[in-house]
Protein backbone atom coordinates (compact mmCIF):
# COMPACT_ATOMS: atom_id res chain seq x y z
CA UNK A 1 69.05 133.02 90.44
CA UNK A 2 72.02 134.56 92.12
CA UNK A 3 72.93 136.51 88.68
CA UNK A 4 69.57 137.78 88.42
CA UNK A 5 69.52 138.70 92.16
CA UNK A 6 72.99 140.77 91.90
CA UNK A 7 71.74 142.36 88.83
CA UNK A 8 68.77 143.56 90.43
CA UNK A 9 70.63 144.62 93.41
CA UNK A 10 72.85 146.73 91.74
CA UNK A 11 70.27 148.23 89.44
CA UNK A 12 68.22 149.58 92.52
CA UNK A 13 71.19 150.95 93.86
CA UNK A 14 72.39 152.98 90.41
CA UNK A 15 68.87 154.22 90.62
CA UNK A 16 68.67 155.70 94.33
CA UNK A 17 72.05 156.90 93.45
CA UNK A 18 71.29 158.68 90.71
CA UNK A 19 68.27 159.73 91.98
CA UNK A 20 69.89 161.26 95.43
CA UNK A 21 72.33 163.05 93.49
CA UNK A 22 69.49 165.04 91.63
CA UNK A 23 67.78 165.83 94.76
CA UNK A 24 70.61 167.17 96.09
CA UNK A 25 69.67 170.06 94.13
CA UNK A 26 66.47 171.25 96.07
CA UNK A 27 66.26 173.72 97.89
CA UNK A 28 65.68 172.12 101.30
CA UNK A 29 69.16 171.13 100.64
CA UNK A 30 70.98 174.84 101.08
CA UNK A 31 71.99 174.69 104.92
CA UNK A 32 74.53 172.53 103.86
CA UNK A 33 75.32 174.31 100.66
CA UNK A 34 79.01 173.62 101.55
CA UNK A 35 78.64 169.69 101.69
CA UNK A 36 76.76 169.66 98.59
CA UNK A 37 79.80 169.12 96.46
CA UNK A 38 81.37 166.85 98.03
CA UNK A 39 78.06 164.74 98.81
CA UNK A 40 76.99 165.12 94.76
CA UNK A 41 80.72 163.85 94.25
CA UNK A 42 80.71 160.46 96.47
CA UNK A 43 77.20 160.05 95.09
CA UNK A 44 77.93 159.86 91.40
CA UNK A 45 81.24 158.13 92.12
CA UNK A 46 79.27 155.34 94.00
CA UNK A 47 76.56 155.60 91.06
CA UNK A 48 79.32 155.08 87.91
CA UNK A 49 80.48 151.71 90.55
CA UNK A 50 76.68 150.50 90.44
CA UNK A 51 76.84 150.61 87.51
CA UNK A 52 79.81 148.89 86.47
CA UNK A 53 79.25 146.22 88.19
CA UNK A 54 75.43 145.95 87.12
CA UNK A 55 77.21 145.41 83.72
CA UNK A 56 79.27 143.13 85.01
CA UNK A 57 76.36 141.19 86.06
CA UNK A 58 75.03 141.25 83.35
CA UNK A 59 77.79 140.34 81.15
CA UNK A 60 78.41 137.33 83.72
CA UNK A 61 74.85 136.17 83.17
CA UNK A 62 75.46 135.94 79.43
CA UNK A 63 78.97 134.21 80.04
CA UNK A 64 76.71 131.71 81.98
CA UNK A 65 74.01 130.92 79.63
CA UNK A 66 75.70 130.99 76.51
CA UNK A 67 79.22 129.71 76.96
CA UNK A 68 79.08 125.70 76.53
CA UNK A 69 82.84 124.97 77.95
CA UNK A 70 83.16 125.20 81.98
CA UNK A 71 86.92 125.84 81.44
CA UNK A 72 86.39 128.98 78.84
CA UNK A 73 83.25 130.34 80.98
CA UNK A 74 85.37 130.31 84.22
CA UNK A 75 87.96 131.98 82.34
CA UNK A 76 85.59 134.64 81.01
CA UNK A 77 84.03 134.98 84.47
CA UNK A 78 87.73 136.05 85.68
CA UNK A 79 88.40 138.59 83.15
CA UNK A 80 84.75 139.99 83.66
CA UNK A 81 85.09 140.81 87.37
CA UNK A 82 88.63 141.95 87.24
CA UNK A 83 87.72 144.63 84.84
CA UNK A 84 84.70 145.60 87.01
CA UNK A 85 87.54 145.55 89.76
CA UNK A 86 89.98 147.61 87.54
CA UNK A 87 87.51 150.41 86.26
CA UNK A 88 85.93 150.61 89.91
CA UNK A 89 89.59 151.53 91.10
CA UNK A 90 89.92 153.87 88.99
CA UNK A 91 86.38 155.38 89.83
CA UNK A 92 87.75 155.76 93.42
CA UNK A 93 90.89 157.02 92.48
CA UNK A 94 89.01 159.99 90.62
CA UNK A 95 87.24 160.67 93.76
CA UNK A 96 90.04 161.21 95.17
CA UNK A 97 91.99 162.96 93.37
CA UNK A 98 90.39 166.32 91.63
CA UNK A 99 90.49 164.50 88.04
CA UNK A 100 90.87 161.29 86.19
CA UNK A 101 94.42 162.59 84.74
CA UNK A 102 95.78 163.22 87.97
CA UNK A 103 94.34 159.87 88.96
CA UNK A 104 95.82 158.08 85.87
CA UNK A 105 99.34 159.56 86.79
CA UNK A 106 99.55 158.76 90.74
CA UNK A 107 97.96 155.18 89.87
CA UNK A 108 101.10 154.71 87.80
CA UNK A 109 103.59 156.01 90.01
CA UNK A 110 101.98 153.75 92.78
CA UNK A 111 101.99 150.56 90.50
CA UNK A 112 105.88 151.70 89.53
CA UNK A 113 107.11 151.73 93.65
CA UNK A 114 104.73 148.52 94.34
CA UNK A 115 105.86 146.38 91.33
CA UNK A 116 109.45 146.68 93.10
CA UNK A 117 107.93 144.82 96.24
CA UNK A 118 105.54 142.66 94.62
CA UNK A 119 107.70 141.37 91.98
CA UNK A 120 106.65 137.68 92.74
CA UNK A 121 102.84 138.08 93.05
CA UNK A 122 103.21 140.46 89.95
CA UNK A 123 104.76 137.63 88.16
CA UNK A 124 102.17 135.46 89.11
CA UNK A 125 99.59 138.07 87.55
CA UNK A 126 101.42 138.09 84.36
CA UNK A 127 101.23 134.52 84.44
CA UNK A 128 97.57 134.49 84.87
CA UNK A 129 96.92 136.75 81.87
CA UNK A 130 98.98 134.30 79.96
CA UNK A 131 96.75 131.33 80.90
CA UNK A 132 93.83 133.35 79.96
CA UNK A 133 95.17 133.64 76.29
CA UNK A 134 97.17 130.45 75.81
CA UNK A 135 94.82 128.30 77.30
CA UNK A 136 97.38 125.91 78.40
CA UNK A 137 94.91 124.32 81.29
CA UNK A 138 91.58 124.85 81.89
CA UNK A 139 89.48 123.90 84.83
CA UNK A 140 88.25 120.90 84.38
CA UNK A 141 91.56 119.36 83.02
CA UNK A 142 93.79 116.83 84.25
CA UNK A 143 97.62 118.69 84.08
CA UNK A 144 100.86 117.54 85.66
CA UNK A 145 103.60 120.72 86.57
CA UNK A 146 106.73 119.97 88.57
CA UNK A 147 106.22 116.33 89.62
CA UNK A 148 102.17 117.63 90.56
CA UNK A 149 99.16 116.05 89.49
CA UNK A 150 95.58 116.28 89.54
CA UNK A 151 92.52 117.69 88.12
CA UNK A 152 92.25 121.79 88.19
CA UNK A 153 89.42 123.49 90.50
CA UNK A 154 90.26 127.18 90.85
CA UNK A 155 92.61 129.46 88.54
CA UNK A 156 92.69 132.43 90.67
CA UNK A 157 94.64 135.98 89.72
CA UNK A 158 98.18 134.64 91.34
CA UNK A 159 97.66 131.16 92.04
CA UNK A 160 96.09 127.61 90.91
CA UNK A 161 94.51 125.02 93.12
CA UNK A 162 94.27 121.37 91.80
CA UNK A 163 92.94 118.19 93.24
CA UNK A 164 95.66 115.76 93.33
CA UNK A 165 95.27 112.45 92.06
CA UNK A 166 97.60 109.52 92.91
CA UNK A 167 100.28 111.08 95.21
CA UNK A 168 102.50 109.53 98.00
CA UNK A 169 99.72 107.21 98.84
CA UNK A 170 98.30 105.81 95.91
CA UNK A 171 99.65 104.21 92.96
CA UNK A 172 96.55 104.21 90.53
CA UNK A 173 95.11 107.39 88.77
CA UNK A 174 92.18 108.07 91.77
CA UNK A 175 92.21 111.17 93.60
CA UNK A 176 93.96 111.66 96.57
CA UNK A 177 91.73 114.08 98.53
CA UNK A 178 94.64 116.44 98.76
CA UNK A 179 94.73 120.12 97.27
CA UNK A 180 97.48 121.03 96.01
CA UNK A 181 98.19 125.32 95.20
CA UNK A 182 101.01 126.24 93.21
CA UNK A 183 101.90 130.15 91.86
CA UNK A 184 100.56 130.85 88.38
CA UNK A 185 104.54 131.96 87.52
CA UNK A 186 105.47 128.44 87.92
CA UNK A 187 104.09 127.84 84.81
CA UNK A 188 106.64 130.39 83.13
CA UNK A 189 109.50 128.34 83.95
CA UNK A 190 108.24 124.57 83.96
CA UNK A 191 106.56 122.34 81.28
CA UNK A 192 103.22 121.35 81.54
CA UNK A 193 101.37 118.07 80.50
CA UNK A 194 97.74 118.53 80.55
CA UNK A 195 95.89 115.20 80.27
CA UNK A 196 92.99 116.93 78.94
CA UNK A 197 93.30 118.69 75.54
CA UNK A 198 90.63 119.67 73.93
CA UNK A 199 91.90 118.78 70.65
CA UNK A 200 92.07 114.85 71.70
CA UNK A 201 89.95 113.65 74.14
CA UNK A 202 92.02 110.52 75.24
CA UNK A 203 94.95 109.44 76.20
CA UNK A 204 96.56 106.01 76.04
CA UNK A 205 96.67 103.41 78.68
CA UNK A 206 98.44 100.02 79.24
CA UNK A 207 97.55 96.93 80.55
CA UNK A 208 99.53 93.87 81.30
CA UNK A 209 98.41 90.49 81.65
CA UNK A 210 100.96 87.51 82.54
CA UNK A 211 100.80 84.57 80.19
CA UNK A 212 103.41 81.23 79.49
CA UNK A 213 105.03 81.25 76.49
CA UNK A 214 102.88 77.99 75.75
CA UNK A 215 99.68 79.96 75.76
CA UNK A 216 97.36 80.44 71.76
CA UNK A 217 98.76 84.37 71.59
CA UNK A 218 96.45 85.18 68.95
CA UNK A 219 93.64 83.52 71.10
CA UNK A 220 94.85 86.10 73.77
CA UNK A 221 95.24 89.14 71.41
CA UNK A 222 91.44 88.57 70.40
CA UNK A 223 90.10 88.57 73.80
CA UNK A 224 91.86 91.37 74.55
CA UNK A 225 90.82 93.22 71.63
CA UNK A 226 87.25 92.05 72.54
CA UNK A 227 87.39 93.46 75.73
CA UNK A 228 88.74 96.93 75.37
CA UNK A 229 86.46 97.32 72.01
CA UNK A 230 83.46 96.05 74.54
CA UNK A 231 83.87 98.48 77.17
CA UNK A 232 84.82 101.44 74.55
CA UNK A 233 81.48 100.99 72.87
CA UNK A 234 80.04 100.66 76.54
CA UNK A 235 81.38 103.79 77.97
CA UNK A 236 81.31 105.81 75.06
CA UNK A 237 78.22 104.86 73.22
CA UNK A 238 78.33 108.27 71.58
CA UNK A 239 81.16 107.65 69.34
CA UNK A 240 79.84 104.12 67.95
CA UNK A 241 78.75 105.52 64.86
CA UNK A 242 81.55 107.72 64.42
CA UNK A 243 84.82 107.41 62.62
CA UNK A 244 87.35 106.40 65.32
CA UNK A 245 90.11 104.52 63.79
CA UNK A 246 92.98 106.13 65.64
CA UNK A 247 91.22 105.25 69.16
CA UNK A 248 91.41 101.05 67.82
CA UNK A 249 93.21 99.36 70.66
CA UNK A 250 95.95 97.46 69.80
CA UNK A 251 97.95 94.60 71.94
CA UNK A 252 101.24 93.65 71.74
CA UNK A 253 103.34 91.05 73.45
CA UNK A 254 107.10 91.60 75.41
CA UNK A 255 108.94 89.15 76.64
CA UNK A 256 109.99 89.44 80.44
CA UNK A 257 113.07 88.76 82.29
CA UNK A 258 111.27 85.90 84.04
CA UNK A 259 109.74 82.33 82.82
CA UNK A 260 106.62 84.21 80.95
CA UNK A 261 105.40 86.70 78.73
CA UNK A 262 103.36 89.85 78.66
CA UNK A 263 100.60 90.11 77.05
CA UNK A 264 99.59 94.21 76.36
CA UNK A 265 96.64 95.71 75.72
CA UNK A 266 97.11 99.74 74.47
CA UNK A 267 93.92 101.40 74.46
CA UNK A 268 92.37 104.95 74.78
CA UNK A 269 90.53 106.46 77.87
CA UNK A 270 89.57 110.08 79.26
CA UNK A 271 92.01 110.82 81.72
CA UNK A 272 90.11 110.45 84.58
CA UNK A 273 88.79 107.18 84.07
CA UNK A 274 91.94 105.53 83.73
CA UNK A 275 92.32 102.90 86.76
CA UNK A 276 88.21 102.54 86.11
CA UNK A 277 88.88 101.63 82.45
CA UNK A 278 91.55 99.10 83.02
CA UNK A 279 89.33 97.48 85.89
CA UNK A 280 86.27 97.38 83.09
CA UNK A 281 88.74 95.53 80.65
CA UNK A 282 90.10 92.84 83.43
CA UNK A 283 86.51 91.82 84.58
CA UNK A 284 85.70 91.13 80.75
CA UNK A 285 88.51 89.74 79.69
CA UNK A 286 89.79 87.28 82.64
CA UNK A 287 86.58 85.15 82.50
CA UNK A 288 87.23 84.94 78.82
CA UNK A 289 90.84 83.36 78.97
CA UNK A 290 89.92 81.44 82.65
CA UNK A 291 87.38 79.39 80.70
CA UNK A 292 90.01 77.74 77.74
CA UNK A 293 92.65 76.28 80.06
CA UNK A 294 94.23 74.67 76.70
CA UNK A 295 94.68 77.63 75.02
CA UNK A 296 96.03 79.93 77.40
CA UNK A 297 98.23 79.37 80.28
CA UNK A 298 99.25 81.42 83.50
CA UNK A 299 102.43 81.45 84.49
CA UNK A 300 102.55 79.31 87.59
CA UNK A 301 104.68 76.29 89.02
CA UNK A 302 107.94 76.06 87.13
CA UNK A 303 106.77 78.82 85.06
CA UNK A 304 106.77 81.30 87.23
């Protein structure tokens, strides 16, 4: 509704430009022969902006409706008002100036002396344009960058906003509340790990469960199994009837420095359900292992 608003804004606007600028041209108009010019000049500068940003709108409102991926239509969005921005500055700079090649030249002289004292934020730019083509995070994804981590919200021209999960004051995979905003030319000198490629939508978790080296391991390796296949089918229904044999959890067992043994449980999740996931797995699988006493044992007493 907004789109359509904006697009009908601007559209009424070109129009009464366009239209004043022609009227101009009457002669009730030739008292102020000598403004006429300059009136006729501001009014078909502010016309060609109406009507780049109409198609802007426009543009935006096919972006909306037809792109399927939030990350690539927020991306799109960007590129699509900057542009608008771009050619509008350029509109103004010809209005200025007596024509677009002397416009052209002092626009470039200007960037030269400002890209001296900007050389950060210009950086960050660069950076930006680089994200737009490489696609190495979208929003949406779950990314880690210099010891940050969390789940990205805004990509803006010179910087990127995420919402940080765990932090200083929680160990799980949950988000932390906090925002975190980091320069876009960070990314030109650090690694990134984004959590959420499109190419593979999980990742692989652990979990550990305690047992005595007296315990039925392949009992325990089948509940396991059971449990993470249980809640994979549960949480991804979708993907039941597809082929998924590289997402088959697995479990493996490490001995400890201590009187027991580890049972492990490898299996694959979307980022951000993670501590959820592992939660799902323990409430299926405890009950399971609880209920034969003779098979499996806990580490406890002179175990432990």
């Amino acid at each position: 509704m907004k789109k359509k608003s904006g697009i009908t804004m601007y559209g009424v606007i070109a129009i009464l430009l366009i239209a004043i600028y022609y009227l101009l041209n009457l002669s009730v108009f030739d008292p102020w022969e000598q403004y006429i010019p300059f009136v006729k000049k501001l009014t078909i500068s502010l016309f060609l902006i109406a009507i780049i940003y109409l198609i802007s709108k426009i543009i935006s409102k096919i972006i909306d409706t037809q792109t399927n991926s939030e990350g690539d239509r927020y991306n799109l969005l960007r590129i699509v008002r900057f542009l608008a921005m771009v050619f509008s500055l350029i509109v103004v700079a010809s209005f200025l100036f007596q024509n677009l090649y002397a416009a052209v030249v002092s626009f470039g002289l200007f960037s030269l002396v400002i890209g001296f004292a900007l050389q950060a934020p210009i950086t960050s730019f660069i950076a930006w344009v680089y994200l737009i083509f490489r696609r190495s995070y979208l929003v949406g994804d779950r990314i880690q960058i210099k010891g940050f981590r969390g789940d990205v919200v805004e990509i803006s021209y010179l910087d990127t906003s995420i919402l940080e999960c765990s932090g200083d004051y929680l160990g799980n995979d949950r988000k932390s509340g906090r925002v975190i905003r980091f320069p876009n030319s960070l990314i030109l000198r650090e690694e990134i790990i984004n959590y959420s490629g499109p190419e593979v939508p999980f990742i692989w978790n652990e979990t550990a469960v305690q047992v005595a080296y007296t315990s039925d391991l392949q009992f325990v390796e089948d509940c396991l199994l059971e449990a993470a296949s249980k809640d994979f089918k549960k949480t991804y229904p979708q993907l039941i009837n597809q082929s998924h044999t590289p997402w088959e959890p697995s479990v493996y067992f490490r001995v400890t420095k201590y009187a027991w043994m580890e049972a492990v449980v490898s299996y694959p999740v979307e980022p951000k359900d993670a501590t959820a996931r592992r939660n799902r797995i323990l409430k299926y699988a405890l009950p399971i292992l609880n209920e034969a006493p003779d098979k499996v044992k806990f580490p406890e007493g002179a175990f432990r």
